[in-house]
C-alpha atoms as a PDB file:
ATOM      1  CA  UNK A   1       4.963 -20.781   7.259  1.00  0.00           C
ATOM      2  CA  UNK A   2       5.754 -17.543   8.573  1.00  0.00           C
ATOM      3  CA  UNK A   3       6.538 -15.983  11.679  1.00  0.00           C
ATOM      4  CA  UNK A   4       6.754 -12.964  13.931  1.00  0.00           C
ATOM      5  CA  UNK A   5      10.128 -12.210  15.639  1.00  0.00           C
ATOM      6  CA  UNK A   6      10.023  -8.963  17.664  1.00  0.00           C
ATOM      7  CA  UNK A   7      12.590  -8.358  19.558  1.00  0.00           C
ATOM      8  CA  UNK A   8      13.172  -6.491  23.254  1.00  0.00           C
ATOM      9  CA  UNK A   9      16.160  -5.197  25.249  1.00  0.00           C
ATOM     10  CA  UNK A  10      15.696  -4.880  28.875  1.00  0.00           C
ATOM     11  CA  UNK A  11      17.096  -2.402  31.379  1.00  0.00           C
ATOM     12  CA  UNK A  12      18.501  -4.519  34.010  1.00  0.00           C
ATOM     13  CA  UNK A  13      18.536  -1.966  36.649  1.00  0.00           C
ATOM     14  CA  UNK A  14      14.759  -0.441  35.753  1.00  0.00           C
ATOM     15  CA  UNK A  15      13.226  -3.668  34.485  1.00  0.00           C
ATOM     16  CA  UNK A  16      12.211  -1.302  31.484  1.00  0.00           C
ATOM     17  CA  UNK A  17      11.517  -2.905  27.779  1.00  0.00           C
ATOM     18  CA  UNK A  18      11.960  -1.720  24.388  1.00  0.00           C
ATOM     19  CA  UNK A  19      11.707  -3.373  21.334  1.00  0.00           C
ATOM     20  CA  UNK A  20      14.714  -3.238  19.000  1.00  0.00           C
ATOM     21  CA  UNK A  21      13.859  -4.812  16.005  1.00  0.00           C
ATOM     22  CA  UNK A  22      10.796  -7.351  14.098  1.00  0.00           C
ATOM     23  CA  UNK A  23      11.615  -9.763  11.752  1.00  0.00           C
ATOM     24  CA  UNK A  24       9.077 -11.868   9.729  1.00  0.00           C
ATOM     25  CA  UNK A  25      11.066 -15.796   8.838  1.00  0.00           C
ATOM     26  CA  UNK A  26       9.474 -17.854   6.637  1.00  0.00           C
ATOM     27  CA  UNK A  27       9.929 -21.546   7.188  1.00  0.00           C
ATOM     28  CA  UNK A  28       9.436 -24.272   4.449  1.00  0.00           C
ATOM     29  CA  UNK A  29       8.688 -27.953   5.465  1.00  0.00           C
ATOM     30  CA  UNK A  30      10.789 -30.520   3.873  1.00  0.00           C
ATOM     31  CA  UNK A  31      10.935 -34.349   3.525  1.00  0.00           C
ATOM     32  CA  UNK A  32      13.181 -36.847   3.947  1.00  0.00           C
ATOM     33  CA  UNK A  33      15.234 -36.118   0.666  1.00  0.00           C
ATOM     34  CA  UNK A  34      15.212 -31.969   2.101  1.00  0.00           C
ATOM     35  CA  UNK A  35      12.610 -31.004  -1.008  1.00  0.00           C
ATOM     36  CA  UNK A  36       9.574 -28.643  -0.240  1.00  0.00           C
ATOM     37  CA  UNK A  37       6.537 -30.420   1.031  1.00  0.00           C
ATOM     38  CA  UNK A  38       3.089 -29.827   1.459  1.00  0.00           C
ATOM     39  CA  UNK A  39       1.834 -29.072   4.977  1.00  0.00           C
ATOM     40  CA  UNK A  40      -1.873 -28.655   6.396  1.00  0.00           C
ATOM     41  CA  UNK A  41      -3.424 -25.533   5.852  1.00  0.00           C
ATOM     42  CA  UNK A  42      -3.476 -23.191   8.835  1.00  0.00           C
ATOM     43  CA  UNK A  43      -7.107 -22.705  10.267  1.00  0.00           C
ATOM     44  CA  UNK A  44      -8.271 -19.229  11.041  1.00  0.00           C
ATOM     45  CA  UNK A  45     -10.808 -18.701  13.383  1.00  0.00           C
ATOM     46  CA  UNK A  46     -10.734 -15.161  14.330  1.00  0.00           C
ATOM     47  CA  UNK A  47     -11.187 -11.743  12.808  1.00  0.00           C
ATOM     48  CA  UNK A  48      -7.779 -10.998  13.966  1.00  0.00           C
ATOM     49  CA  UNK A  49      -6.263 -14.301  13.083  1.00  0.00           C
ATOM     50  CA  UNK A  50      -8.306 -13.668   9.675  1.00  0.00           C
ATOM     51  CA  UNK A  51      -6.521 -10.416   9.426  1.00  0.00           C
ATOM     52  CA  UNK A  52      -3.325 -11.408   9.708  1.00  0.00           C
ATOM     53  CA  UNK A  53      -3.307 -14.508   7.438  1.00  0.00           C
ATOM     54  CA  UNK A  54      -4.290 -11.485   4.842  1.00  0.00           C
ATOM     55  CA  UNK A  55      -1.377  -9.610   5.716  1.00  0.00           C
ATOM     56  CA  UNK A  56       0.920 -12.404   5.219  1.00  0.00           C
ATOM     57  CA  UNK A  57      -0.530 -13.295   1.848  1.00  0.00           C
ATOM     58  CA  UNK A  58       0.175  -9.303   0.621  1.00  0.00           C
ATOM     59  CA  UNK A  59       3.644  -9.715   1.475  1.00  0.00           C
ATOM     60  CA  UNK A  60       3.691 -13.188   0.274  1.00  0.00           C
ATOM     61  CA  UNK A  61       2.721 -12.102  -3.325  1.00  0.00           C
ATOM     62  CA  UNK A  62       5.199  -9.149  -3.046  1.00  0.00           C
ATOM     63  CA  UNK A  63       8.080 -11.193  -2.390  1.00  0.00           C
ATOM     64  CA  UNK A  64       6.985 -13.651  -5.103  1.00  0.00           C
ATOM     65  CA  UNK A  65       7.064 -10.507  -7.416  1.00  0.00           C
ATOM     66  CA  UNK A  66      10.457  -8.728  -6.318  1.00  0.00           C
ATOM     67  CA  UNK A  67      11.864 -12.005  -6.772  1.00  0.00           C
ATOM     68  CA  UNK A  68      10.085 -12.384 -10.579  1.00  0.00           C
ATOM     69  CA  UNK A  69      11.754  -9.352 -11.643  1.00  0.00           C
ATOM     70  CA  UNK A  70      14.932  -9.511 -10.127  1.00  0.00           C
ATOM     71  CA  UNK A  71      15.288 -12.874 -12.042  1.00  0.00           C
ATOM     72  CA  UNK A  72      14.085 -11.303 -14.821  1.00  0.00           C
ATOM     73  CA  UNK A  73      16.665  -8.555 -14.789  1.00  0.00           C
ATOM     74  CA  UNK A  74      19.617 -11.059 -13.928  1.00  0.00           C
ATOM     75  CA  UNK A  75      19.449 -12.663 -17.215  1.00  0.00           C
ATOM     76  CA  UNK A  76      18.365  -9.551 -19.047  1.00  0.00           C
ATOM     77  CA  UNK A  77      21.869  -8.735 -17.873  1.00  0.00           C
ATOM     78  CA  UNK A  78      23.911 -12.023 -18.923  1.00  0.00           C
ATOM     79  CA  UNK A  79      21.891 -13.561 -21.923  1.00  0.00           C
ATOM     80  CA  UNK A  80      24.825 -15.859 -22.039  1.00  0.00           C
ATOM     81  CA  UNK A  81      23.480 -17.506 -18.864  1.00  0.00           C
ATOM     82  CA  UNK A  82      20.925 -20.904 -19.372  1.00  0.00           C
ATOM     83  CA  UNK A  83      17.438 -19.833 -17.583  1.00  0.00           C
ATOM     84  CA  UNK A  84      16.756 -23.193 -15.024  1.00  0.00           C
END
């Protein structure tokens, strides 16, 4: 799952916001022996909600691949290490 974080400072004195940073976490379920477990897919009912889920697929798939080839390049670097 992934989620949102935005966040705000406030000006105590003015009452004024501003956001300081965003953050997207991803959370993985896990079951009783702390593997990766299945979970129900999330139902979108919206055109934004639809929009969104989109979005986080995109940057699903590009994390998926910057991780690919940064494996890839760690043991093009040290062929002496055993691939898992």
């Amino acid at each position: 799952m992934e989620v949102e974080v935005s966040v705000y400072m406030e000006d105590h004195t003015t009452g004024e916001e501003r956001q300081t940073s965003s953050a997207f976490v991803t959370y993985v379920a896990l079951d009783e022996e702390g593997r990766p477990t299945p979970v129900p897919p999330l139902v979108v009912r919206t055109a934004a909600e639809r929009r969104r889920y989109c979005e986080a697929l995109a940057r699903r798939r590009r994390r998926l691949a910057m991780a690919s080839r940064a494996h890839r390049r760690y043991f093009e670097r040290h062929p002496s290490r055993e691939r898992p």
